[in-house]
Protein backbone atom coordinates (compact mmCIF):
# COMPACT_ATOMS: atom_id res chain seq x y z
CA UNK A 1 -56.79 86.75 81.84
CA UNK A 2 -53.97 85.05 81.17
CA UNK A 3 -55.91 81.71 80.76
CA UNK A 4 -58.61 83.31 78.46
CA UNK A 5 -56.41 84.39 75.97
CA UNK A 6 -53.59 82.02 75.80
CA UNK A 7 -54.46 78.50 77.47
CA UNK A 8 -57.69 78.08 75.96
CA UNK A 9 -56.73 78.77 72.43
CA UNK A 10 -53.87 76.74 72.59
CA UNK A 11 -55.94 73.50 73.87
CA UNK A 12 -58.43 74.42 71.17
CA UNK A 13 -55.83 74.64 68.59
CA UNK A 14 -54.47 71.07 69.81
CA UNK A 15 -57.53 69.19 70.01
CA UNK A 16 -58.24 70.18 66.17
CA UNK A 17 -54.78 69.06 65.28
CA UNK A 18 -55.43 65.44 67.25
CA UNK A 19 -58.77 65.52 65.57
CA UNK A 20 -58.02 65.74 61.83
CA UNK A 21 -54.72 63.45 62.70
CA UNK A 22 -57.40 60.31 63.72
CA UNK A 23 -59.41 60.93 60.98
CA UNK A 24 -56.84 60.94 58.52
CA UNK A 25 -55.72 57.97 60.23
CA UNK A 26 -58.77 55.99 60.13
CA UNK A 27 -59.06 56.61 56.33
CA UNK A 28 -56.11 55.03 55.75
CA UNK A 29 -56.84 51.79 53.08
CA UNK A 30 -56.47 48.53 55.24
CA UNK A 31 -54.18 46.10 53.69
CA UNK A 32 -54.94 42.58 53.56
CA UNK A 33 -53.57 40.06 56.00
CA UNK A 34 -51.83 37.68 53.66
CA UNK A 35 -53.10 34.17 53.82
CA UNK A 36 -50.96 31.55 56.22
CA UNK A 37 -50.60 29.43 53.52
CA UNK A 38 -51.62 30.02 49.55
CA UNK A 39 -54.57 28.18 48.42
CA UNK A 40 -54.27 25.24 45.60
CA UNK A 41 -54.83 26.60 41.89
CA UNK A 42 -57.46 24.26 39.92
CA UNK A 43 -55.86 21.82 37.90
CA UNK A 44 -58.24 21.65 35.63
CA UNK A 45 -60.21 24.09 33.21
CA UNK A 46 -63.75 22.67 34.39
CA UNK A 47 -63.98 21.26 38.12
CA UNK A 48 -66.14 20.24 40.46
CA UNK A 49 -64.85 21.52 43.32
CA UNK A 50 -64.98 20.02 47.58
CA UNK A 51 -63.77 19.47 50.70
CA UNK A 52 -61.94 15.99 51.39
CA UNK A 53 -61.67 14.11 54.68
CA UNK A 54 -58.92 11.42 54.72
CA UNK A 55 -59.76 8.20 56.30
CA UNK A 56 -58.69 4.41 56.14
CA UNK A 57 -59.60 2.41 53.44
CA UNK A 58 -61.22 -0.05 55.77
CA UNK A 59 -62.85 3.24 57.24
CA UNK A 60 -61.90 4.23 60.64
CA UNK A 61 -63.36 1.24 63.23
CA UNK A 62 -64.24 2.45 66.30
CA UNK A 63 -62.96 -1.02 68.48
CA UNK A 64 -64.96 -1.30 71.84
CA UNK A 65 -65.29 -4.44 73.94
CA UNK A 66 -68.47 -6.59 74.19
CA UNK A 67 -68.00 -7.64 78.03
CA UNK A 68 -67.26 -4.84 80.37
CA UNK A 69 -64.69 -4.48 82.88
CA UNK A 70 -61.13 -3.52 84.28
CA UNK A 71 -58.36 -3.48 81.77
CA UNK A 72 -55.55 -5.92 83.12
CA UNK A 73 -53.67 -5.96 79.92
CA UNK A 74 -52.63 -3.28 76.80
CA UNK A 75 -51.02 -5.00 73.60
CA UNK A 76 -50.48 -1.99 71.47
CA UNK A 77 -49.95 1.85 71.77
CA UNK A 78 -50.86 4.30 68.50
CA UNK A 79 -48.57 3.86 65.56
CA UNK A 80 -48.34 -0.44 65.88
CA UNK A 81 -49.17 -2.17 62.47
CA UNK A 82 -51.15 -5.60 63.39
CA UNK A 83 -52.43 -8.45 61.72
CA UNK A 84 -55.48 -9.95 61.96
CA UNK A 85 -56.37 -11.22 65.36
CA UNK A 86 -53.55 -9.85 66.84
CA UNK A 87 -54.47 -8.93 70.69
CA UNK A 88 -55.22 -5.26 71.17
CA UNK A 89 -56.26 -5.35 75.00
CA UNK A 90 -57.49 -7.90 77.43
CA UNK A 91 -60.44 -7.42 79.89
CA UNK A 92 -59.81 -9.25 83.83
CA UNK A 93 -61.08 -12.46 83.17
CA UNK A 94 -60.38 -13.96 86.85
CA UNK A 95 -64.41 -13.96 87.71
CA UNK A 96 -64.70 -16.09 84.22
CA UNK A 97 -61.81 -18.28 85.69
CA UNK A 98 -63.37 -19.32 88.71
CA UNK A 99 -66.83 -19.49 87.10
CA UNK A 100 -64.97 -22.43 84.09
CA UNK A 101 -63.91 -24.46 87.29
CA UNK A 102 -67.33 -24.44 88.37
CA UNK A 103 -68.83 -25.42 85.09
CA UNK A 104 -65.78 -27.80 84.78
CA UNK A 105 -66.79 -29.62 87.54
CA UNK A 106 -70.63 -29.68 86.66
CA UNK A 107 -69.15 -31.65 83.71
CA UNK A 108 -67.55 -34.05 85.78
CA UNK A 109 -70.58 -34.90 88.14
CA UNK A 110 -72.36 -35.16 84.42
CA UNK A 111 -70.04 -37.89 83.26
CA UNK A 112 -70.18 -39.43 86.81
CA UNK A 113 -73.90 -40.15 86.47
CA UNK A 114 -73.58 -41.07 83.28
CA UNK A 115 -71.10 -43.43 83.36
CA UNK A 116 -73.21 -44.80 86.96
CA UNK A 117 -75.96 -45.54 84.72
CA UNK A 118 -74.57 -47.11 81.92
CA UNK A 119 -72.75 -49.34 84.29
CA UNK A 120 -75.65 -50.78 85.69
CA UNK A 121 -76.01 -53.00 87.08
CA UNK A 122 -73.35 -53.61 89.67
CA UNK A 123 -71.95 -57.01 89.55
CA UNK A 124 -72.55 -56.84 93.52
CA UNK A 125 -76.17 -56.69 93.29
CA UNK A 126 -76.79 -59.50 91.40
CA UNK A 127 -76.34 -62.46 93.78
CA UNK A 128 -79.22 -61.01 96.64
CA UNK A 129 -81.51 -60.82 94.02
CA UNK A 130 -81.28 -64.18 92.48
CA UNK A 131 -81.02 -65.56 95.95
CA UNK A 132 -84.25 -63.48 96.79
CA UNK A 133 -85.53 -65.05 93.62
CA UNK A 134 -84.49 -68.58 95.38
CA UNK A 135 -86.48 -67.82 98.89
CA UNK A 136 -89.68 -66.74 97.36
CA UNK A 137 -89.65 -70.49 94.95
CA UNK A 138 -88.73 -72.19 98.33
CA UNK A 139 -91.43 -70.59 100.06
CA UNK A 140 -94.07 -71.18 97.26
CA UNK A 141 -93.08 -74.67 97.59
CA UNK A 142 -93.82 -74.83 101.14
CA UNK A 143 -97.44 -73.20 101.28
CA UNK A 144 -97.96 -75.85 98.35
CA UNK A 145 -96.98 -78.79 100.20
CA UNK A 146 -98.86 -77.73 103.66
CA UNK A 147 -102.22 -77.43 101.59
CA UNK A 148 -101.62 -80.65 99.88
CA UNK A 149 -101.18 -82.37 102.94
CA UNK A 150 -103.84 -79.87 104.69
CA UNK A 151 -106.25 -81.79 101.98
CA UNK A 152 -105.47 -85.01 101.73
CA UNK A 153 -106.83 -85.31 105.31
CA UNK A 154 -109.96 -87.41 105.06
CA UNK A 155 -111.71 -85.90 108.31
CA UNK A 156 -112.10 -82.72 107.67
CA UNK A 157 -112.94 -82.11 110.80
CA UNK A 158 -109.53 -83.07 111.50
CA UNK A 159 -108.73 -79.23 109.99
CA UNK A 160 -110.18 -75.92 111.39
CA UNK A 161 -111.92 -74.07 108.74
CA UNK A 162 -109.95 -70.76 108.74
CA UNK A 163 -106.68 -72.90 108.97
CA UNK A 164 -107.26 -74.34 105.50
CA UNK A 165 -108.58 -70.91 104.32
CA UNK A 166 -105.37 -69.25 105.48
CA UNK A 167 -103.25 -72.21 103.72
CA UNK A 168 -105.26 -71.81 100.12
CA UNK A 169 -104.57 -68.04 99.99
CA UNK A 170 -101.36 -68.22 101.50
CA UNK A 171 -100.38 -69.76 98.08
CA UNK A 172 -101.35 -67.07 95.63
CA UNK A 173 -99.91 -64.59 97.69
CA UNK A 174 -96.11 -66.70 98.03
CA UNK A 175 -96.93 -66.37 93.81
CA UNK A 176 -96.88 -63.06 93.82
CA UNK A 177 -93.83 -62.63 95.82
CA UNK A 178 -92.22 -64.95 93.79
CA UNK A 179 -93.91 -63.40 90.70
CA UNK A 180 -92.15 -59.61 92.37
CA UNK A 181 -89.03 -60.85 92.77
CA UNK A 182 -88.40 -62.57 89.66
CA UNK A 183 -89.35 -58.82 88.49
CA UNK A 184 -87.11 -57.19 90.27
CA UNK A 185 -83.81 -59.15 89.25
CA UNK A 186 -85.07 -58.52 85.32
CA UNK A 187 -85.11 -55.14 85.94
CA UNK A 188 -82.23 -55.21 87.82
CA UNK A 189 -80.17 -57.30 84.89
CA UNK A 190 -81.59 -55.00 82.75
CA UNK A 191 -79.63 -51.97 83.20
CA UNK A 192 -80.77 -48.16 83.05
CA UNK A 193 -83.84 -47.45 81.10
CA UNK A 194 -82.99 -46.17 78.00
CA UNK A 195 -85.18 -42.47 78.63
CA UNK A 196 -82.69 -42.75 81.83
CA UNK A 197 -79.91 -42.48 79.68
CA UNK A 198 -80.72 -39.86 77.43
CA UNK A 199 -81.75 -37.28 80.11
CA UNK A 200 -78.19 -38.27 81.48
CA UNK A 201 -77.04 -37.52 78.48
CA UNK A 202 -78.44 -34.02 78.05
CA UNK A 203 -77.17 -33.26 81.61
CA UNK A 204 -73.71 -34.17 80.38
CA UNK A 205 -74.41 -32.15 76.99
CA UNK A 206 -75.70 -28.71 78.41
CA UNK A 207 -72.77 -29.04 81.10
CA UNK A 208 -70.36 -29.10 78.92
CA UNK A 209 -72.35 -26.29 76.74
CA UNK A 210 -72.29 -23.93 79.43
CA UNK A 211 -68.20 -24.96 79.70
CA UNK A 212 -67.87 -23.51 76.16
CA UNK A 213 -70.06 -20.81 76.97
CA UNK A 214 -67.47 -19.25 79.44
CA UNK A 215 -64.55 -20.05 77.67
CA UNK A 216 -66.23 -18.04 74.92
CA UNK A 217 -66.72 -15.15 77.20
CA UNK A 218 -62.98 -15.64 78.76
CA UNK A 219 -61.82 -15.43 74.49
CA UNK A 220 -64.32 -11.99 74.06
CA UNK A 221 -62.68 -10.65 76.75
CA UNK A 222 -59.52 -10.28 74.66
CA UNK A 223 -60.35 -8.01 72.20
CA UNK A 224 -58.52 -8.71 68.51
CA UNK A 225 -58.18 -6.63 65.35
CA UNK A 226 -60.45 -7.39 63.16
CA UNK A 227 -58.41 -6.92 59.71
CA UNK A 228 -54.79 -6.08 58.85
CA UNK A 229 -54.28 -2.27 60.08
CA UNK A 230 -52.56 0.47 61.95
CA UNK A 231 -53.92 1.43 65.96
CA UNK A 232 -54.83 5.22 65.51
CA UNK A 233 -55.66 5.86 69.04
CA UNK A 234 -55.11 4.03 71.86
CA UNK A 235 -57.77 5.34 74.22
CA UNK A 236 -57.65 2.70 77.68
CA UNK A 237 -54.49 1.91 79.95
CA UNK A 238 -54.63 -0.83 82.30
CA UNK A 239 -56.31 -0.42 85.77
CA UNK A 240 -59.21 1.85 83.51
CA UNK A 241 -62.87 0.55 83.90
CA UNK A 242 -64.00 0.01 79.75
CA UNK A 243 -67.54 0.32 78.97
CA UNK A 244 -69.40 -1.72 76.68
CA UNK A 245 -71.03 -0.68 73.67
CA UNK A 246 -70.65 2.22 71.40
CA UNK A 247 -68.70 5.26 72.90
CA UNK A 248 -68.17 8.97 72.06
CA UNK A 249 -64.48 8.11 72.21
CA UNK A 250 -63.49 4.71 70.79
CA UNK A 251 -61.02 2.68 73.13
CA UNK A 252 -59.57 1.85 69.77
CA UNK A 253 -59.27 3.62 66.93
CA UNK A 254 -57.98 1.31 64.22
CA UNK A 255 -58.20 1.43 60.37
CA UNK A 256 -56.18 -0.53 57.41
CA UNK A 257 -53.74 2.48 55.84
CA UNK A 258 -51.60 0.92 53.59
CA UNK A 259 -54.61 2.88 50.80
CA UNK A 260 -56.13 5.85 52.17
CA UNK A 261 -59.37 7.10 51.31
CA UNK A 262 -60.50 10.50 50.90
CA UNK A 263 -64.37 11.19 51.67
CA UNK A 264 -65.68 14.62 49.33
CA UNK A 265 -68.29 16.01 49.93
CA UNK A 266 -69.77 17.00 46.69
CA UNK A 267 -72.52 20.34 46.78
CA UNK A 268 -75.74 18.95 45.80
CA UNK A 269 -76.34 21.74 43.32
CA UNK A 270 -72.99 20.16 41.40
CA UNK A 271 -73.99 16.52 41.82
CA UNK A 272 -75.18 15.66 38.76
CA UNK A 273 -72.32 16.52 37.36
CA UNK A 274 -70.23 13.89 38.97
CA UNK A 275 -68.86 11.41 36.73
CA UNK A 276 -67.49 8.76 38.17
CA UNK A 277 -64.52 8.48 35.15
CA UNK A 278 -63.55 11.38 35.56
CA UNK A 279 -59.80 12.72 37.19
CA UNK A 280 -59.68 14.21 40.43
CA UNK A 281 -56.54 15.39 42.28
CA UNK A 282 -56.26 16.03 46.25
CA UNK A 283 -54.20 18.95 47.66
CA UNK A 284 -52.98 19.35 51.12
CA UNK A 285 -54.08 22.08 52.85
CA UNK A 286 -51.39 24.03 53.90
CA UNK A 287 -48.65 23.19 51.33
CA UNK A 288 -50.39 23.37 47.91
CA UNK A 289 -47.17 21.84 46.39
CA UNK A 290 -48.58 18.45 48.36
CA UNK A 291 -51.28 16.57 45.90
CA UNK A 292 -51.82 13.18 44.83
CA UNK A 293 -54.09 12.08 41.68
CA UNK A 294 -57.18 9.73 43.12
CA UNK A 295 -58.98 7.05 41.99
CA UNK A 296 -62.58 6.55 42.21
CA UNK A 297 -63.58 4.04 44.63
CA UNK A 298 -67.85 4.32 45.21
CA UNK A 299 -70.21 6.85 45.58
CA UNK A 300 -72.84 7.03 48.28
CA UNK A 301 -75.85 7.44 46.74
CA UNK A 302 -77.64 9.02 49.55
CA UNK A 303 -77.25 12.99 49.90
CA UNK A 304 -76.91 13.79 53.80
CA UNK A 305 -76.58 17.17 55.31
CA UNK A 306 -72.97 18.77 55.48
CA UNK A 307 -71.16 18.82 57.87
CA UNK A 308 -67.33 19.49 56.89
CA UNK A 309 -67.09 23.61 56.73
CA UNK A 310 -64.24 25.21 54.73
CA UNK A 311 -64.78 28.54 56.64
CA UNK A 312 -65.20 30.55 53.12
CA UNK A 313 -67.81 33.73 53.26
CA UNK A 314 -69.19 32.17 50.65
CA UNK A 315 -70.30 28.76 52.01
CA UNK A 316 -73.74 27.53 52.59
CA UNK A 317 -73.97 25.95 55.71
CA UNK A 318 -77.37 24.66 55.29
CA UNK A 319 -76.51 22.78 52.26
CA UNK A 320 -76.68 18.85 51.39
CA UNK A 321 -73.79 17.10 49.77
CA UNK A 322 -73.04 13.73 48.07
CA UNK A 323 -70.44 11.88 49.79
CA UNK A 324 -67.68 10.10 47.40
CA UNK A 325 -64.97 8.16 48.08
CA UNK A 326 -61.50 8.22 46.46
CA UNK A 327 -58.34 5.90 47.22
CA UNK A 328 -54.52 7.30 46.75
CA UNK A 329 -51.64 5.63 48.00
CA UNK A 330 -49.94 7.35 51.14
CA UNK A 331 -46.54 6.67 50.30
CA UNK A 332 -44.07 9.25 51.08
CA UNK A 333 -46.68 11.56 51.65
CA UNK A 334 -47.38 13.52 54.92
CA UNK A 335 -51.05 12.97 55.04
CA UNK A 336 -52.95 11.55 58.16
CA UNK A 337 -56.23 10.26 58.98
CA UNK A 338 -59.22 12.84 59.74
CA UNK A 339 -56.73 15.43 57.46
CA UNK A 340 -58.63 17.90 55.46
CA UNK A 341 -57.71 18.35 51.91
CA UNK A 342 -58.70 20.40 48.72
CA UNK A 343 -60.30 18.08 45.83
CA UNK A 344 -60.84 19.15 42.30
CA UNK A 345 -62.71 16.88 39.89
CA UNK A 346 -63.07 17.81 36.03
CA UNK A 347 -65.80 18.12 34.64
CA UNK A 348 -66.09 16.53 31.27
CA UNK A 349 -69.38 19.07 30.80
CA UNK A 350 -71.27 15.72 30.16
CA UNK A 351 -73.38 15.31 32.85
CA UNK A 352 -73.01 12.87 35.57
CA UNK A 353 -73.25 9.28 36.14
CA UNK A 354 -75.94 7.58 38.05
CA UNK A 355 -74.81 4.68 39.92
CA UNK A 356 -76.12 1.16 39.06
CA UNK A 357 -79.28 -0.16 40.06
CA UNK A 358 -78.69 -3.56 41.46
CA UNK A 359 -81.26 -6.26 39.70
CA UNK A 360 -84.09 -7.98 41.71
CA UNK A 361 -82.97 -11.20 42.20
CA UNK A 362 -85.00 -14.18 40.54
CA UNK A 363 -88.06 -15.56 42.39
CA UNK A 364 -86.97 -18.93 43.79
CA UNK A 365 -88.91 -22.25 42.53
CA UNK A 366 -89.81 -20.50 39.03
């Protein structure tokens, strides 16, 4: 009884109360979360309007290495300023070592045989053939003599038959001995043939070819900067294997950044109102106190699809976009490569303007 007409009421009573409490609750207006940072006011009446990526003015170079292989030595960490050709990071060239002595000494056996033939002939191998020269005249003589004699014999019956056959060909053949030999010491005073020496020649030639060949490979394996710039990213330590070719994540990121470059990307609906004259200013996102004017630096006259997102509701994401490049100096400025920043260009309400159309060049011979 008790229950009936007290507990139950009361619990009724309370679960109204809790009730209308969460709905008044949940009517309740929901005030805005204010903004981390407040977004950069227009600078100008008419703009153009889109989102900058900073990179270097050389644009950022994605250094790899041509020859692959263990990393025995790193030059530079992220932050160094180099010159041109300054060593970045070496590859182990010890297999290219050993392979230069071997090609080194190909060379040498090259000149060896060259130098054999050109000397030729040897001072030594004169004398046996002019005294072979000598027998085969001293032997010609002889067989001579014998058939003279063999002839002047007035009985022939004196003479067997094949005896003074043997002694009349026994002559032409101590000729052609002679006739050989005689041959033999002009070729031999002669020297190398001069086909000889130009397939020498070539053997010396590609020897030394493939010598400059490695030492080419040994210099690629030390990989330089290309231009004047500032290392990025260092992305190999010695000891690490480095693949060749073009990689999701550069070994070295490098770029020159004494002039930055901002890349906008410029709706296509508001493209042809691009003028290249006209002023465009670059805030940091962030810190809209941060800008810097810019100065046009080229167009890309090929619309691609976007892919920089500024996260507002009111963004296409399956837009195209013109890509332009400004330049700003980075002094005293805290702005970094692959920064995003807010660009606003004016629009002089003329229209835009179309990039030049290079002129065929003149038919040759005309």
């Amino acid at each position: 009884m008790f229950v009936r007409s007290i507990v139950i009421p009361v619990l009724a009573v309370a679960g109204v109360c809790l009730a209308g409490y969460t709905v008044m609750k949940q009517n309740r207006p929901v005030v805005p979360a204010q903004p981390v940072a407040q977004p950069a006011s227009p600078p100008y009446a008419d703009r153009i309007a889109g989102a900058g990526l900073v990179e270097a003015s050389t644009q950022n170079i994605a250094i790899g290495t041509q020859i692959a292989g263990v990393v025995s030595r790193v030059d530079v960490k992220a932050g160094d300023r180099v010159k041109a050709g300054q060593p970045l990071f070496t590859i182990d060239d010890r297999p290219y070592r050993a392979e230069l002595m071997v090609r080194e000494a190909a060379v040498r056996s090259a000149d060896a045989a060259l130098a054999k033939l050109k000397a030729m002939p040897r001072a030594e191998d004169v004398p046996p053939a002019e005294a072979r020269v000598s027998e085969m005249r001293a032997s010609l003589s002889d067989m001579r003599e014998q058939l003279a004699i063999m002839e002047s014999i007035e009985d022939k019956r004196a003479v067997s038959r094949d005896d003074m056959v043997r002694r009349r060909f026994a002559v032409p053949t101590a000729e052609a001995r002679l006739a050989e030999a005689e041959a033999n010491l002009a070729l031999l005073k002669a020297g190398a043939w001069a086909p000889e020496l130009a397939v020498a020649q070539a053997n010396v030639d590609a020897a030394r070819a493939q010598v400059e060949q490695v030492k080419t490979d040994i210099e690629r394996l030390t990989v330089k900067a290309p231009v004047d710039g500032t290392v990025m990213q260092c992305n190999v330590r010695v000891g690490e294997f480095a693949q060749a070719g073009a990689l999701s994540t550069p070994l070295v990121l490098f770029g020159d950044l004494s002039t930055m470059h901002v890349r906008v990307d410029i709706d296509e609906n508001d493209a042809w109102r691009l003028s290249t004259s006209a002023r465009a200013t670059a805030y940091v996102r962030g810190n809209a106190s941060i800008s810097t004017a810019l100065t046009f630096v080229r167009l890309e006259p090929y619309v691609v699809p976007k892919k920089s997102l500024t996260g507002e509701s009111t963004e296409r994401v399956d837009t195209r976009v013109l890509q332009v490049l400004y330049a700003f100096d980075p002094k005293g400025l805290p702005i970094y490569v692959g920064q995003q920043m807010d660009v606003y260009i004016e629009d002089s309400g003329k229209g835009g303007t179309p990039p030049e159309t290079p002129k065929p060049a003149a038919a040759s011979g005309a």
